[in-house]
Every structure is written in structure tokens, then in C-alpha cells.
N, C-alpha and C. Protein backbone atom coordinates (compact mmCIF):
# COMPACT_ATOMS: atom_id res chain seq x y z
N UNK A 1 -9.53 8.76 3.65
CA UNK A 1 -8.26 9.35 3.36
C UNK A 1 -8.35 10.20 2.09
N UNK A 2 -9.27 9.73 0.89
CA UNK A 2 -9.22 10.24 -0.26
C UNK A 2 -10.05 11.87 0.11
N UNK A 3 -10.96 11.56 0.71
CA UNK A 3 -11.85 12.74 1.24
C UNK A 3 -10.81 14.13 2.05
N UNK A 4 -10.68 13.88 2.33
CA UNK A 4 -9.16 14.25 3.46
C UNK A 4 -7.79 15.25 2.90
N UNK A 5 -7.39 14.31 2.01
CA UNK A 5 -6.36 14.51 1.09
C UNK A 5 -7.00 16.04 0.08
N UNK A 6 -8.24 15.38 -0.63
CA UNK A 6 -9.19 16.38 -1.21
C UNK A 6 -8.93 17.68 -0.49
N UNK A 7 -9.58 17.68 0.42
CA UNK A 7 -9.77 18.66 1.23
C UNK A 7 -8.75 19.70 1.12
N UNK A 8 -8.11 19.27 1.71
CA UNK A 8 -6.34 20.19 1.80
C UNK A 8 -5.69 20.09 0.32
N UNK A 9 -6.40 20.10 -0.37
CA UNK A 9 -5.75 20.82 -1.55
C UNK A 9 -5.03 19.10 -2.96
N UNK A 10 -4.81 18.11 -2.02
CA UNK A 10 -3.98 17.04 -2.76
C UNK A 10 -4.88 16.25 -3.22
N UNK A 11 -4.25 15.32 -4.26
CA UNK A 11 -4.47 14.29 -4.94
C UNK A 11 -3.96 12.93 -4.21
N UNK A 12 -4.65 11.74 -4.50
CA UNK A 12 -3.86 10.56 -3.93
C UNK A 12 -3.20 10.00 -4.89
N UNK A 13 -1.92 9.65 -4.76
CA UNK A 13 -1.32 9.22 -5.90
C UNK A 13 -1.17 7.96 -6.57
N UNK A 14 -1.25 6.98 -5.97
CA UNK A 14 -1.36 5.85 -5.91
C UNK A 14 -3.23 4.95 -5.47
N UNK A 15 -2.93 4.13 -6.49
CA UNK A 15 -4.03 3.03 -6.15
C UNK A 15 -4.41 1.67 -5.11
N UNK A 16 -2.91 2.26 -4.06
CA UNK A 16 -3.51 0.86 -2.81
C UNK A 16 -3.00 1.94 -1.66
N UNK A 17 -3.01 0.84 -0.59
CA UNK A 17 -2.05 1.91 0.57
C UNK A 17 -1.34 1.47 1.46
N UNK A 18 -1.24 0.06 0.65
CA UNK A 18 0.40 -0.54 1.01
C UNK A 18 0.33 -1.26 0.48
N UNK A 19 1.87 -1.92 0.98
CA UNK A 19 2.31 -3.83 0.03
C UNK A 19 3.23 -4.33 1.37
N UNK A 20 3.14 -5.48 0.62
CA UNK A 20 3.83 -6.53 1.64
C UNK A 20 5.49 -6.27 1.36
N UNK A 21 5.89 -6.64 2.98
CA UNK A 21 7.48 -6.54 2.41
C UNK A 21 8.00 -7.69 2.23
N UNK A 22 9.17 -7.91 0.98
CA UNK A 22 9.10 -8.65 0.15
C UNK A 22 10.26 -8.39 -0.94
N UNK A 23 10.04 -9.40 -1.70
CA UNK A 23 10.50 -9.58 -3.19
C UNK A 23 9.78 -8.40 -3.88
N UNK A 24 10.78 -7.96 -4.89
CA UNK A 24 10.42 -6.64 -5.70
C UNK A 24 10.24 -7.36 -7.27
N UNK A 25 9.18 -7.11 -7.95
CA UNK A 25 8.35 -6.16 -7.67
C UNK A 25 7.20 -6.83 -6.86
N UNK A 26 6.36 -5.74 -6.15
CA UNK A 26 5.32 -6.24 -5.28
C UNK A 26 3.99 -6.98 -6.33
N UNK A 27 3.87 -7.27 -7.72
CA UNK A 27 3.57 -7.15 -8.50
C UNK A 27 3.47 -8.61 -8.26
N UNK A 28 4.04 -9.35 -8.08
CA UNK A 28 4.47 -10.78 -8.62
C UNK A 28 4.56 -11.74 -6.94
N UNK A 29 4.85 -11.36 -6.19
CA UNK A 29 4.48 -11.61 -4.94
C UNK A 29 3.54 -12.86 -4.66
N UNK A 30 4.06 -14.13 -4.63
CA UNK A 30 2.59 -15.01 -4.37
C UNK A 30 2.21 -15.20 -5.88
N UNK A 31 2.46 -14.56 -6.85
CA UNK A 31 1.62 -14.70 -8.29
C UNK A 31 0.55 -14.12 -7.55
N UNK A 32 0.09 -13.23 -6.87
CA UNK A 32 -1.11 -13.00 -6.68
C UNK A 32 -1.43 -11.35 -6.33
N UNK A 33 -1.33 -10.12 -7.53
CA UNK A 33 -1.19 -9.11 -7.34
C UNK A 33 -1.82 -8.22 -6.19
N UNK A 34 -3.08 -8.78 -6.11
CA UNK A 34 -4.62 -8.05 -5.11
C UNK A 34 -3.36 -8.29 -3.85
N UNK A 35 -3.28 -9.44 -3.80
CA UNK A 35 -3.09 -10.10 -2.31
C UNK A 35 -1.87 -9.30 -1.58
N UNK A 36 -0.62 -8.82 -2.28
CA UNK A 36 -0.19 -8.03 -2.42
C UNK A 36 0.13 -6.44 -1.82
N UNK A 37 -1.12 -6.16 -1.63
CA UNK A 37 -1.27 -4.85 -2.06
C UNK A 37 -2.29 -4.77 -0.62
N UNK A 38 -2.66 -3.34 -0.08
CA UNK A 38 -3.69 -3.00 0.86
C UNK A 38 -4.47 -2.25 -0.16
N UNK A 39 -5.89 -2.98 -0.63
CA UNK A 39 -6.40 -2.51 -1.27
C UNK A 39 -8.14 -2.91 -0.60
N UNK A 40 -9.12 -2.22 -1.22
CA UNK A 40 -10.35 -2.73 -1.36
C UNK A 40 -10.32 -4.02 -1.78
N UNK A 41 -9.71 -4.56 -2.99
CA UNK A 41 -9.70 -5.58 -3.57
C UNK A 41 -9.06 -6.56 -3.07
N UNK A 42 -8.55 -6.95 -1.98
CA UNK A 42 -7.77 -7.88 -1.08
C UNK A 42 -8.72 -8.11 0.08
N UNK A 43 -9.33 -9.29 -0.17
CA UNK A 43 -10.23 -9.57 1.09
C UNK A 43 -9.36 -10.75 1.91
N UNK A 44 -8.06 -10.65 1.84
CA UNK A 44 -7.53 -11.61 2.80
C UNK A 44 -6.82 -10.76 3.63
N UNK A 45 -6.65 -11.93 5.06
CA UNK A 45 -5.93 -11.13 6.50
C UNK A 45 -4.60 -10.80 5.96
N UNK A 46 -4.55 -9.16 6.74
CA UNK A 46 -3.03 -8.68 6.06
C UNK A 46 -2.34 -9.41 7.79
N UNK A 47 -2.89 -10.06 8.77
CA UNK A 47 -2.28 -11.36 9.61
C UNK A 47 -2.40 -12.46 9.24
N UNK A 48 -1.38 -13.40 8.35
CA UNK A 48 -1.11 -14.31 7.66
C UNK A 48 0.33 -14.55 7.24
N UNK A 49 0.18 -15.90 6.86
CA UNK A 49 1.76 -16.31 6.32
C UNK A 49 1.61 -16.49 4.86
N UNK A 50 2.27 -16.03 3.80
CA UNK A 50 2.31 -16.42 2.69
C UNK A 50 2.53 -18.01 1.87
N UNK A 51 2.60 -17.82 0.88
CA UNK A 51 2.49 -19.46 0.43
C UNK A 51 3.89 -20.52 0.93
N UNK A 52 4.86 -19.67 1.25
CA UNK A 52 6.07 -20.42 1.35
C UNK A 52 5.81 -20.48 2.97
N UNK A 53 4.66 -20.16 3.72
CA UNK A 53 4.77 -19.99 5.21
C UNK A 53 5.30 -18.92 6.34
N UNK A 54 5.99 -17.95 5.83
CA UNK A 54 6.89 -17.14 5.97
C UNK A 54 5.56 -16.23 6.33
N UNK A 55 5.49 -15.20 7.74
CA UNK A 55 4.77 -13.86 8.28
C UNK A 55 4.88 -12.74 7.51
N UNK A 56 3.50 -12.38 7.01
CA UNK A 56 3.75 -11.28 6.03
C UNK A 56 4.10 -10.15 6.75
N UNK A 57 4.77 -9.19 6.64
CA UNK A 57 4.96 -8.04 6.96
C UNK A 57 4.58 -6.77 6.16
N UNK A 58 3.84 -5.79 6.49
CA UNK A 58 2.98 -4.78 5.43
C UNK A 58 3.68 -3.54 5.83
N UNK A 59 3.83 -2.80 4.72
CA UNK A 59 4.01 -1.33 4.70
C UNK A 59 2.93 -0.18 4.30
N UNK A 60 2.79 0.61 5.16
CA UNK A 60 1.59 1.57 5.03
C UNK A 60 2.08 2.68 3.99
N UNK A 61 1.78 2.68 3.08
CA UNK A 61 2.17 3.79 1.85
C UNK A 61 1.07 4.92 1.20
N UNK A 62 1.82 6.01 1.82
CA UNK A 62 0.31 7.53 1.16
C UNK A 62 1.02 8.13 0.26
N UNK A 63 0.69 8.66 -0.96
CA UNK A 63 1.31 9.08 -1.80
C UNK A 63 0.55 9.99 -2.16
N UNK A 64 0.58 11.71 -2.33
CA UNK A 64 -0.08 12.77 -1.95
C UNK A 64 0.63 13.54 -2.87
N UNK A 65 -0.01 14.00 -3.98
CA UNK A 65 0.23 14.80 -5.36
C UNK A 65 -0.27 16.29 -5.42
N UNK A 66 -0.02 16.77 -5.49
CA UNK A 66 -0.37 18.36 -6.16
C UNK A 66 -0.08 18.50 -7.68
N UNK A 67 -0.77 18.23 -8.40
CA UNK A 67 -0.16 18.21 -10.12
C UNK A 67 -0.62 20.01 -10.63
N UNK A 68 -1.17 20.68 -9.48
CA UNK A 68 -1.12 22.16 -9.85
C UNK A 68 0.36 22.32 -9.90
N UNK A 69 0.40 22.00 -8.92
CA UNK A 69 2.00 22.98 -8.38
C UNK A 69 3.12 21.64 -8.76
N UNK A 70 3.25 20.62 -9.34
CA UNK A 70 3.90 19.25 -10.43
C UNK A 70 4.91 19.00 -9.03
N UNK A 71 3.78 18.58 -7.95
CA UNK A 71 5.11 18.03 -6.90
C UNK A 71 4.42 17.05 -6.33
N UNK A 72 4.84 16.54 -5.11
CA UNK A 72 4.30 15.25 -4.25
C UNK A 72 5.40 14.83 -3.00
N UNK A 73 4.63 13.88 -2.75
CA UNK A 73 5.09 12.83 -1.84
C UNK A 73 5.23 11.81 -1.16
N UNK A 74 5.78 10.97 -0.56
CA UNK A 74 5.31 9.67 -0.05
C UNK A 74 5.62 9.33 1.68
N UNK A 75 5.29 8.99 1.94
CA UNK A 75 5.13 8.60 3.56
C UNK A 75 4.70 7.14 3.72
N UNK A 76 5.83 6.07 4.11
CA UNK A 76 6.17 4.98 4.29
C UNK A 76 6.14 4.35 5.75
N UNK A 77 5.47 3.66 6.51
CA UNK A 77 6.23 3.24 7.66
C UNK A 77 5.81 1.74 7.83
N UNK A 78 6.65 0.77 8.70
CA UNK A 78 6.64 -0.28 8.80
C UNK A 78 4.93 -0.37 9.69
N UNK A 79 4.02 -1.32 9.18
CA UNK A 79 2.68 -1.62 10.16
C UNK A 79 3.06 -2.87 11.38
N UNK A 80 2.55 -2.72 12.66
CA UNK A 80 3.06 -3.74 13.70
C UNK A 80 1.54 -3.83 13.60
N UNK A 81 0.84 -4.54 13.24
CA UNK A 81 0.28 -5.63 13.37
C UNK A 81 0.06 -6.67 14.52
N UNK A 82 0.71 -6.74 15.28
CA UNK A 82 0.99 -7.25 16.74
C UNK A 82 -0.51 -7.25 17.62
């Protein structure tokens, strides 16, 4: 995606590329920030129940910068996982 983004001119704006839906902030979630987050750094199934048991539900988040031209954007959608 980072390759990609490059390409066509953008920046990625953000450091994961999603979070769980949830309690705000996604930060605090579980006490467990990685886990959190769709990152490299999260080696657990984003198919799982969190600590209270409850089905995590994930949001796919791209966040795509141009800091030439001082604009951006974000593109959100619910992941089915199913």
C-alpha cells in the first residue's frame, strides 16, 4: 500500500490500518495498544473476542496525505471478517 500510495504522488498518513471498534480512545482498548490497532506489530487474530469476551469488530483505515499541496484524506469501512 505504502509503495502504491508513493507512486501516485501521496504520503501515508497514519501508522496502522485500522482499529477495533470500540471504546475511544483506541489507545487504551484491552490496556493493550498493538492489539488494538492493524499493524505489523499485532501478531494476534483480528478473529477473536476481547478480554471481556465480546467479537472484535475492525475498521479498515487509509489515510493518504499530500503535504505538497497541505491536504489529505481518509477512507474508513467496516471489515466482515465472516
Amino acid at each position: 500500500m505504502e509503495r502504491l500510495a508513493r507512486e501516485a504522488g501521496w504520503e501515508i498518513g497514519i501508522w496502522h490500518a485500522g482499529h477495533l471498534v470500540g471504546e475511544f480512545p483506541h489507545e487504551v482498548n484491552d490496556g493493550a495498544k498493538a492489539e488494538s490497532y492493524i499493524t505489523p506489530e499485532n501478531d494476534t487474530p483480528l478473529r477473536r473476542t476481547d478480554k471481556a469476551g465480546r467479537t472484535c469488530h475492525w475498521i479498515l483505515e487509509i489515510h493518504l496525505v499530500d503535504r505538497a499541496r497541505g491536504f489529505g484524506g481518509f477512507y474508513e469501512q467496516l471489515l466482515d471478517l465472516a
